[in-house]
Protein backbone atom coordinates (compact mmCIF):
# COMPACT_ATOMS: atom_id res chain seq x y z
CA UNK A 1 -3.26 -8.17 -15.16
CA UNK A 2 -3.18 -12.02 -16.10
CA UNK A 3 0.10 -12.46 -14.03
CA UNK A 4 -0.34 -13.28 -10.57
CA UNK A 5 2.49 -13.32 -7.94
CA UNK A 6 3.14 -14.91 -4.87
CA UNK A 7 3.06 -12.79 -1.76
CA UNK A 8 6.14 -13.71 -0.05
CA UNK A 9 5.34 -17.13 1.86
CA UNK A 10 2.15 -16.74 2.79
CA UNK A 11 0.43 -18.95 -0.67
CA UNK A 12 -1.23 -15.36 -1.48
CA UNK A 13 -1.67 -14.99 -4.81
CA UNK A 14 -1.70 -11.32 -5.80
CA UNK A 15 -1.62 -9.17 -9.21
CA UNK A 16 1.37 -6.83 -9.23
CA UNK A 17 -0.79 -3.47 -9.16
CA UNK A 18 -2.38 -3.56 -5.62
CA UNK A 19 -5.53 -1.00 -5.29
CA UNK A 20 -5.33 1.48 -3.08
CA UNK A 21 -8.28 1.98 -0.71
CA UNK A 22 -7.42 4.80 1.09
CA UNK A 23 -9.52 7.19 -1.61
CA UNK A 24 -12.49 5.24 -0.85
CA UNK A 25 -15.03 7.92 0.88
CA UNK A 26 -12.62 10.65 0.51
CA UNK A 27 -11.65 12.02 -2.59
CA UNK A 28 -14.11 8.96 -4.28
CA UNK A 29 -17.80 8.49 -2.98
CA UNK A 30 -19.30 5.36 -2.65
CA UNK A 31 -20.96 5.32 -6.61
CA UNK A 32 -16.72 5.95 -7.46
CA UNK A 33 -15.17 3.69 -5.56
CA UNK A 34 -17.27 0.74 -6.51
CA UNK A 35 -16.95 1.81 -10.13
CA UNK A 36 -13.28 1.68 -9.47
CA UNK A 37 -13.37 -1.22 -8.21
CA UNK A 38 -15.36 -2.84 -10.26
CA UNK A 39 -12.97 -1.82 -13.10
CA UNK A 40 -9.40 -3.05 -11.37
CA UNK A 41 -10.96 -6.76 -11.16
CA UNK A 42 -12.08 -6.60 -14.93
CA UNK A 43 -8.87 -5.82 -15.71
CA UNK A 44 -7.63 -8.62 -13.51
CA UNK A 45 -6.74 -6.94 -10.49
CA UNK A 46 -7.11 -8.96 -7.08
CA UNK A 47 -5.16 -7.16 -4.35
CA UNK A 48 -7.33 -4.52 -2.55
CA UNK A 49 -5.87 -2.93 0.38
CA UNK A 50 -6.95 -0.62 2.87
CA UNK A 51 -6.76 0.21 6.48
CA UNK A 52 -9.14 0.55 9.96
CA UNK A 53 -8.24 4.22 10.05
CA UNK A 54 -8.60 5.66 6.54
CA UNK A 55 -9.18 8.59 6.24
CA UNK A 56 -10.09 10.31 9.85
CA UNK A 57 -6.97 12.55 9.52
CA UNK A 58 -8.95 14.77 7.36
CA UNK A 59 -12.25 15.14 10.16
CA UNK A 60 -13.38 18.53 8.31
CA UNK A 61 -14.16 16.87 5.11
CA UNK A 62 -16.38 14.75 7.04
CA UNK A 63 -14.24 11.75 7.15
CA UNK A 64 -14.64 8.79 9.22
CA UNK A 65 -12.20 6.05 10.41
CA UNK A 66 -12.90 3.16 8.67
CA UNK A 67 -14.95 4.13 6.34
CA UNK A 68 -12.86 2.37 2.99
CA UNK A 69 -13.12 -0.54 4.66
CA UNK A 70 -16.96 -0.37 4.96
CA UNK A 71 -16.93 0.93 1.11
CA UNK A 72 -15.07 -2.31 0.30
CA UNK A 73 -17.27 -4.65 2.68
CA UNK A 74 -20.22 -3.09 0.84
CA UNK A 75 -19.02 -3.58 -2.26
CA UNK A 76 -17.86 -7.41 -1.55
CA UNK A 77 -21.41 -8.25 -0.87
CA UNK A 78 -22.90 -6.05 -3.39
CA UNK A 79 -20.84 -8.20 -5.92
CA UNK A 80 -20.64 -11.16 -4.39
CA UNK A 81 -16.95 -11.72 -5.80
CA UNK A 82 -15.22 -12.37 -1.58
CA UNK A 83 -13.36 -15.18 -2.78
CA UNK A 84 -12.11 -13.92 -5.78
CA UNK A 85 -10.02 -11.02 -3.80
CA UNK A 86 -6.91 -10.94 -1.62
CA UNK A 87 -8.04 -8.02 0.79
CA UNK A 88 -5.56 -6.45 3.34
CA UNK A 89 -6.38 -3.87 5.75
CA UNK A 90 -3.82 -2.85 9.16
CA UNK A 91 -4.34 -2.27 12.93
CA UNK A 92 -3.11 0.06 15.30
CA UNK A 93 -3.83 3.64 13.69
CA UNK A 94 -7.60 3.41 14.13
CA UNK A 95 -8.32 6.50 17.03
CA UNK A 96 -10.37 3.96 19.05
CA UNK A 97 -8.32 1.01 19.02
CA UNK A 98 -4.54 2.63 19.10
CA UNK A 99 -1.43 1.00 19.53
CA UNK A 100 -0.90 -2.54 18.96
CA UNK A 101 -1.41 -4.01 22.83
CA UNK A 102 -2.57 -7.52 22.09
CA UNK A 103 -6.30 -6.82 23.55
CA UNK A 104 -6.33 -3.61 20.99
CA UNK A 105 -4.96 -5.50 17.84
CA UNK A 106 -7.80 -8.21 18.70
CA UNK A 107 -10.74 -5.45 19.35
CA UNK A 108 -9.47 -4.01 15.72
CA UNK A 109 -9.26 -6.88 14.45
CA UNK A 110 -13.50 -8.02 14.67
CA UNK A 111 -14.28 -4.57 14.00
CA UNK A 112 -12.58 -4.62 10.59
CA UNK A 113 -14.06 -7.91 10.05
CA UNK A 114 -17.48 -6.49 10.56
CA UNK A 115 -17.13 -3.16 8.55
CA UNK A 116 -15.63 -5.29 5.18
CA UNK A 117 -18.67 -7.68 5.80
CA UNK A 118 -16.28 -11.01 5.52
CA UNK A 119 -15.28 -13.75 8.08
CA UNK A 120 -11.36 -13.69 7.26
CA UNK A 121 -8.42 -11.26 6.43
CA UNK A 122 -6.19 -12.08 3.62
CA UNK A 123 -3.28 -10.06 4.77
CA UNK A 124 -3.54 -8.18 8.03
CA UNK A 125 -0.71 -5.67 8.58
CA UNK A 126 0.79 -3.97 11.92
CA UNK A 127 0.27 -0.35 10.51
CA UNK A 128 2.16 1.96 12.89
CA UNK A 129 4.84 0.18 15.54
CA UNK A 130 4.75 3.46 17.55
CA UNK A 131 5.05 1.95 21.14
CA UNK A 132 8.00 0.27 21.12
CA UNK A 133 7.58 -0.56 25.05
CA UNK A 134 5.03 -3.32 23.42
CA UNK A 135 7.75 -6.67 22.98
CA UNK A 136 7.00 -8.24 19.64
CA UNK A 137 6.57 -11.33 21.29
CA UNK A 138 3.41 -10.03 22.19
CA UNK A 139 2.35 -8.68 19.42
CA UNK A 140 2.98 -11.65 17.25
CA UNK A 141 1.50 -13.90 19.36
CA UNK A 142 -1.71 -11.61 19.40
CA UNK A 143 -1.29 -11.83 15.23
CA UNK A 144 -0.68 -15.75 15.65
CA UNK A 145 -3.81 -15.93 17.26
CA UNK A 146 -6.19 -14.47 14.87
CA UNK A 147 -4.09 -16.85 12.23
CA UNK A 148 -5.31 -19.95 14.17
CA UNK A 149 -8.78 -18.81 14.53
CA UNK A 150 -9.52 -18.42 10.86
CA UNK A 151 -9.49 -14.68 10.78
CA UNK A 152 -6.86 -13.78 9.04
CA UNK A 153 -4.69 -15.49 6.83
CA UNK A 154 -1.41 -14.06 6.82
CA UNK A 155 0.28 -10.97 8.56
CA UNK A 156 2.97 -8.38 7.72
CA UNK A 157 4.21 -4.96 8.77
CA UNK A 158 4.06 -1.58 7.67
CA UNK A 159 5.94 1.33 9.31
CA UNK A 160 8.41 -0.88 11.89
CA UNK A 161 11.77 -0.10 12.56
CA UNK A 162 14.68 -2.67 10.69
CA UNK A 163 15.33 -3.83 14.35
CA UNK A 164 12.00 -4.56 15.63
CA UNK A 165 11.33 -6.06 12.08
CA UNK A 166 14.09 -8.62 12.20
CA UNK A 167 13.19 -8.80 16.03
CA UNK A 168 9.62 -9.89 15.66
CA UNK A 169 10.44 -12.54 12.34
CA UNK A 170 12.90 -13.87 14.93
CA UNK A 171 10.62 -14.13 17.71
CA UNK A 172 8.18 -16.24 15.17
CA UNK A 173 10.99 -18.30 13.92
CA UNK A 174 11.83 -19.61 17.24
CA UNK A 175 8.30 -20.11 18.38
CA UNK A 176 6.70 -21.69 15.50
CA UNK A 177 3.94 -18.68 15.18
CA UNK A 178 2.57 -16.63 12.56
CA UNK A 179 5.75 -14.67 10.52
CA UNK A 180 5.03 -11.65 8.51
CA UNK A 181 4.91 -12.81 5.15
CA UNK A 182 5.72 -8.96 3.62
CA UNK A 183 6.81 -5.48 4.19
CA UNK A 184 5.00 -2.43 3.63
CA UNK A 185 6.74 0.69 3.81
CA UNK A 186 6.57 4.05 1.74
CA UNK A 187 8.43 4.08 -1.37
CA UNK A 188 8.96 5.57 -4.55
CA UNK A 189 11.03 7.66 -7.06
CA UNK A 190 11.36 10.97 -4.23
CA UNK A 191 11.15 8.83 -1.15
CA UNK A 192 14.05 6.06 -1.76
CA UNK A 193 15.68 5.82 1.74
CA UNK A 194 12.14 4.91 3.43
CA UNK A 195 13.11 1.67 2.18
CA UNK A 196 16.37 1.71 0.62
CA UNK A 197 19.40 -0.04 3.07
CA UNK A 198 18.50 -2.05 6.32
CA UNK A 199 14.71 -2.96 5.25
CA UNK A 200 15.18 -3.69 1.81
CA UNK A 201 18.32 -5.98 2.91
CA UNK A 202 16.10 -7.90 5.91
CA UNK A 203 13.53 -8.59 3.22
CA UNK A 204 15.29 -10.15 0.69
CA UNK A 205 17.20 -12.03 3.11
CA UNK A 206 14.22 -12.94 4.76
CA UNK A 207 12.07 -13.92 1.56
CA UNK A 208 9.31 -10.91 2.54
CA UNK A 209 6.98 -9.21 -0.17
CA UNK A 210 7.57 -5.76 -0.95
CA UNK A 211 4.53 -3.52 -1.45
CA UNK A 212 5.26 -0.17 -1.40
CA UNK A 213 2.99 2.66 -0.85
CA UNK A 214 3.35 6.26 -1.76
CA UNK A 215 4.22 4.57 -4.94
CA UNK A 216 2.96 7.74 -6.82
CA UNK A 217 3.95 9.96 -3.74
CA UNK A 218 0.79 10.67 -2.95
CA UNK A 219 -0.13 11.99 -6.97
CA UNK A 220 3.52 14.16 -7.38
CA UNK A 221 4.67 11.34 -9.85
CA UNK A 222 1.93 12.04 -12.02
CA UNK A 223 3.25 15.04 -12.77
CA UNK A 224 0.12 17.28 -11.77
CA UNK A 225 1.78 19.22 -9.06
CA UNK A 226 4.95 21.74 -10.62
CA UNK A 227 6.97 24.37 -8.34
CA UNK A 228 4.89 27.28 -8.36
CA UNK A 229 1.39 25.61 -9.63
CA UNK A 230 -1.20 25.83 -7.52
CA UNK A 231 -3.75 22.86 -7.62
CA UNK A 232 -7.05 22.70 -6.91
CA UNK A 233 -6.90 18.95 -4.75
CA UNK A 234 -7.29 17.86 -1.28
CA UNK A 235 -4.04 15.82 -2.12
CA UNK A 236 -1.69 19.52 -2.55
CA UNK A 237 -1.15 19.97 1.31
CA UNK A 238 1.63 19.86 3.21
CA UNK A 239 3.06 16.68 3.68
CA UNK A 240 1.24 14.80 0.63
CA UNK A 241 1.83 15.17 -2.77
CA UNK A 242 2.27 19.29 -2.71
CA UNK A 243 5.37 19.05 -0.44
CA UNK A 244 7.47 17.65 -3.00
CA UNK A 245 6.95 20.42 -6.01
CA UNK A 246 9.43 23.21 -4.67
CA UNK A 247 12.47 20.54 -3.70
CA UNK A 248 15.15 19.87 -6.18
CA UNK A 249 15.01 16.38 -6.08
CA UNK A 250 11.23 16.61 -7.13
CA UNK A 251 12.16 18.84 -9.90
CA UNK A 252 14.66 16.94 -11.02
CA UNK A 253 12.73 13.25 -10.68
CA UNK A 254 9.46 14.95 -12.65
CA UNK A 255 12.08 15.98 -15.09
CA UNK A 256 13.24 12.67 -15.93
CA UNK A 257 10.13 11.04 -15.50
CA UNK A 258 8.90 13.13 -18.67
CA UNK A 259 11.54 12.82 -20.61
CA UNK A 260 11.08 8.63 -20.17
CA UNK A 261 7.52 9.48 -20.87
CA UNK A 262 7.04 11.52 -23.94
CA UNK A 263 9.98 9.00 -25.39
CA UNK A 264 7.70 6.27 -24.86
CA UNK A 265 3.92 7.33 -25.34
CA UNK A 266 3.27 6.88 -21.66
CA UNK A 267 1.69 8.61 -18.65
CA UNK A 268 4.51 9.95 -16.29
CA UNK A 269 2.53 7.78 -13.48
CA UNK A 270 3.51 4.66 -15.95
CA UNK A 271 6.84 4.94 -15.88
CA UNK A 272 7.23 6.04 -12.08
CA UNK A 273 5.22 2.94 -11.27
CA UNK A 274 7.55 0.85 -13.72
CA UNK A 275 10.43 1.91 -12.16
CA UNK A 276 9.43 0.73 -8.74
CA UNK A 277 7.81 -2.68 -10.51
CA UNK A 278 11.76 -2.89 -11.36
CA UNK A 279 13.27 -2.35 -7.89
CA UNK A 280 14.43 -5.86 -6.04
CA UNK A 281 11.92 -7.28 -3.78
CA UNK A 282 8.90 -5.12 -5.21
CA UNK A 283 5.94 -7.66 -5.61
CA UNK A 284 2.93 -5.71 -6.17
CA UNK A 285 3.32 -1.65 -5.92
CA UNK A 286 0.23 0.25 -4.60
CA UNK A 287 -1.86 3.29 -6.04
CA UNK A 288 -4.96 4.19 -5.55
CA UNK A 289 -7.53 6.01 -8.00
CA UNK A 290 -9.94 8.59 -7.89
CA UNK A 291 -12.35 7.67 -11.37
CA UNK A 292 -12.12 4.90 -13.49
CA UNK A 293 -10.03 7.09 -15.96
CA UNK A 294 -7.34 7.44 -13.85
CA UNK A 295 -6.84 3.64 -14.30
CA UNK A 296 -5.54 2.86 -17.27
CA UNK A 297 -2.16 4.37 -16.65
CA UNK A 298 -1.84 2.54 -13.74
CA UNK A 299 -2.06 -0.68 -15.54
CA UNK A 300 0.40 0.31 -18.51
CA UNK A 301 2.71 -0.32 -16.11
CA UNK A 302 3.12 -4.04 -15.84
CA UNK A 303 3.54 -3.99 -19.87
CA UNK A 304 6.43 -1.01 -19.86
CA UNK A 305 9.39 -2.65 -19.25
CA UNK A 306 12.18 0.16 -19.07
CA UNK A 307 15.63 0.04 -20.62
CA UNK A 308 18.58 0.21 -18.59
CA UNK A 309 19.39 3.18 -19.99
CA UNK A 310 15.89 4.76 -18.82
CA UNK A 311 16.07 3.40 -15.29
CA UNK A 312 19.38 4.84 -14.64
CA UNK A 313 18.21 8.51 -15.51
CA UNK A 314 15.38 7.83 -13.41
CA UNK A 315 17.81 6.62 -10.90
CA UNK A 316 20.63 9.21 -10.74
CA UNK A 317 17.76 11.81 -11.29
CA UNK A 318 16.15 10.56 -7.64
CA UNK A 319 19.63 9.95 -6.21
């Protein structure tokens, strides 16, 4: 991954396959994840992103909140390699510091700093805008703030409504603060309206990064979970990858997916990620990995460049 792109405005430079850290001390250990991440940057990866809450939604697996980040903190200072990284983590999902009040965005804020062992953010995103009582004016101020104190160096959004999104980049433009420099939303081949219409429009017209998560629906585009299969993963619950199998779209889209596959030689998880690559506004998709074999057919992806032909079946097939 020798081709680097800029993240929206913010003078980020990012590979287009952004890691996901969300695996990190759940479905990886800590001997995994580094070797996973040790593996992304040889191949030229730079964009590592995580969160202050991953993965405490899972508490009987013995999760913690925060505990990717403190893999990745770990790791940065076990390698020594901080400068070499873009890292992003978000606020506002973390069960001690919910919401994104200005005093709880701050709190959050030297917390993660502390757990990924580092004096500054790369790209600190609003994770959840739940409370929409909170005026962005506040919130973006509170963002604008860590910006001029060296923590972090640029900010974005995640899960935000098209109206509070435009609202906020307003409210920045007028005031001369910190803008959110990219969008985050979920997004892939069985999950196309999440980002399809209003959000998609107020990015490009805005000149925001995409980068999509879900971009492998949570492992269904890999083509492990079928209607009627039962799978032996932590990922095959309601909600993540398993609630996709028995739905026609899903059927059809896995369908498709292997035919494009098999034609070319490729993992199924190749081409979905290709197609997304291929989507306007997409900068740097994200996907997270389990072992270092899992890999490889994550970075296929920036070299398959689909036909027209291809991404219309893909297209009608997740229509």
């Amino acid at each position: 991954m020798t081709e680097l792109r800029a993240l929206g405005s913010s003078g980020l430079l990012v590979s287009p396959l952004c890691l996901g850290g969300n695996v990190f001390g759940w479905t990886a250990d800590k001997a995994q994840s580094f070797a996973v991440l040790d593996s992304y940057v040889a191949a030229g990866g730079n964009f590592i992103d995580t969160a202050d809450s991953y993965m405490h939604y899972f508490p009987e697996q013995g999760n913690e909140p925060g505990q990717s980040e403190t893999i990745i903190g770990d790791w940065l200072a076990t390698r020594r390699n901080r400068d070499d990284v873009v890292i992003a983590t978000k606020v506002g999902d973390h069960p001690k510091h919910m919401g994104l009040a200005p005093a709880t965005i701050k709190a959050a804020a030297e917390e993660s700093l502390r757990r990924l062992r580092t004096d500054h953010i790369d790209l600190y995103y609003t994770h959840f805008d739940r409370d929409e009582s909170i005026p962005v004016d506040e919130i973006i101020t509170a963002l604008d703030d860590l910006v001029k104190a060296g923590k972090v160096r640029a900010v974005a959004a995640s899960n935000i409504s098209p109206e509070r999104l435009s609202a906020s980049l307003a409210f920045s433009d007028r005031e001369g603060l910190a803008r959110y420099v990219a969008l985050q939303p979920p997004y892939n081949l069985v999950s196309r309206d999440t980002y399809e219409g209003a959000r998609r429009e107020i990015v490009e017209r805005e000149g925001l990064a995409c980068v999509p998560y879900f971009a492998l629906a949570s492992g269904f585009l890999t083509g492990k979970y079928r209607p009627g299969k039962s799978v032996e993963n932590v990922r095959n619950l309601p909600g993540l990858a398993g609630g996709y199998a028995d739905t026609d779209r899903g059927v059809k889209v896995l369908d498709a997916l292997e035919q494009v596959a098999t034609a070319r030689g490729v993992e199924m998880a190749t081409v979905a990620l290709a197609w997304l690559a291929e989507q306007p506004t997409v900068t740097a998709p994200i996907a997270s990995a389990r072992t270092v074999e899992q890999l490889p057919a994550l970075f296929a992806a920036q070299d398959l460049h689909l036909t027209d032909a291809e991404l219309l079946t893909l297209t009608a097939a997740s229509s």
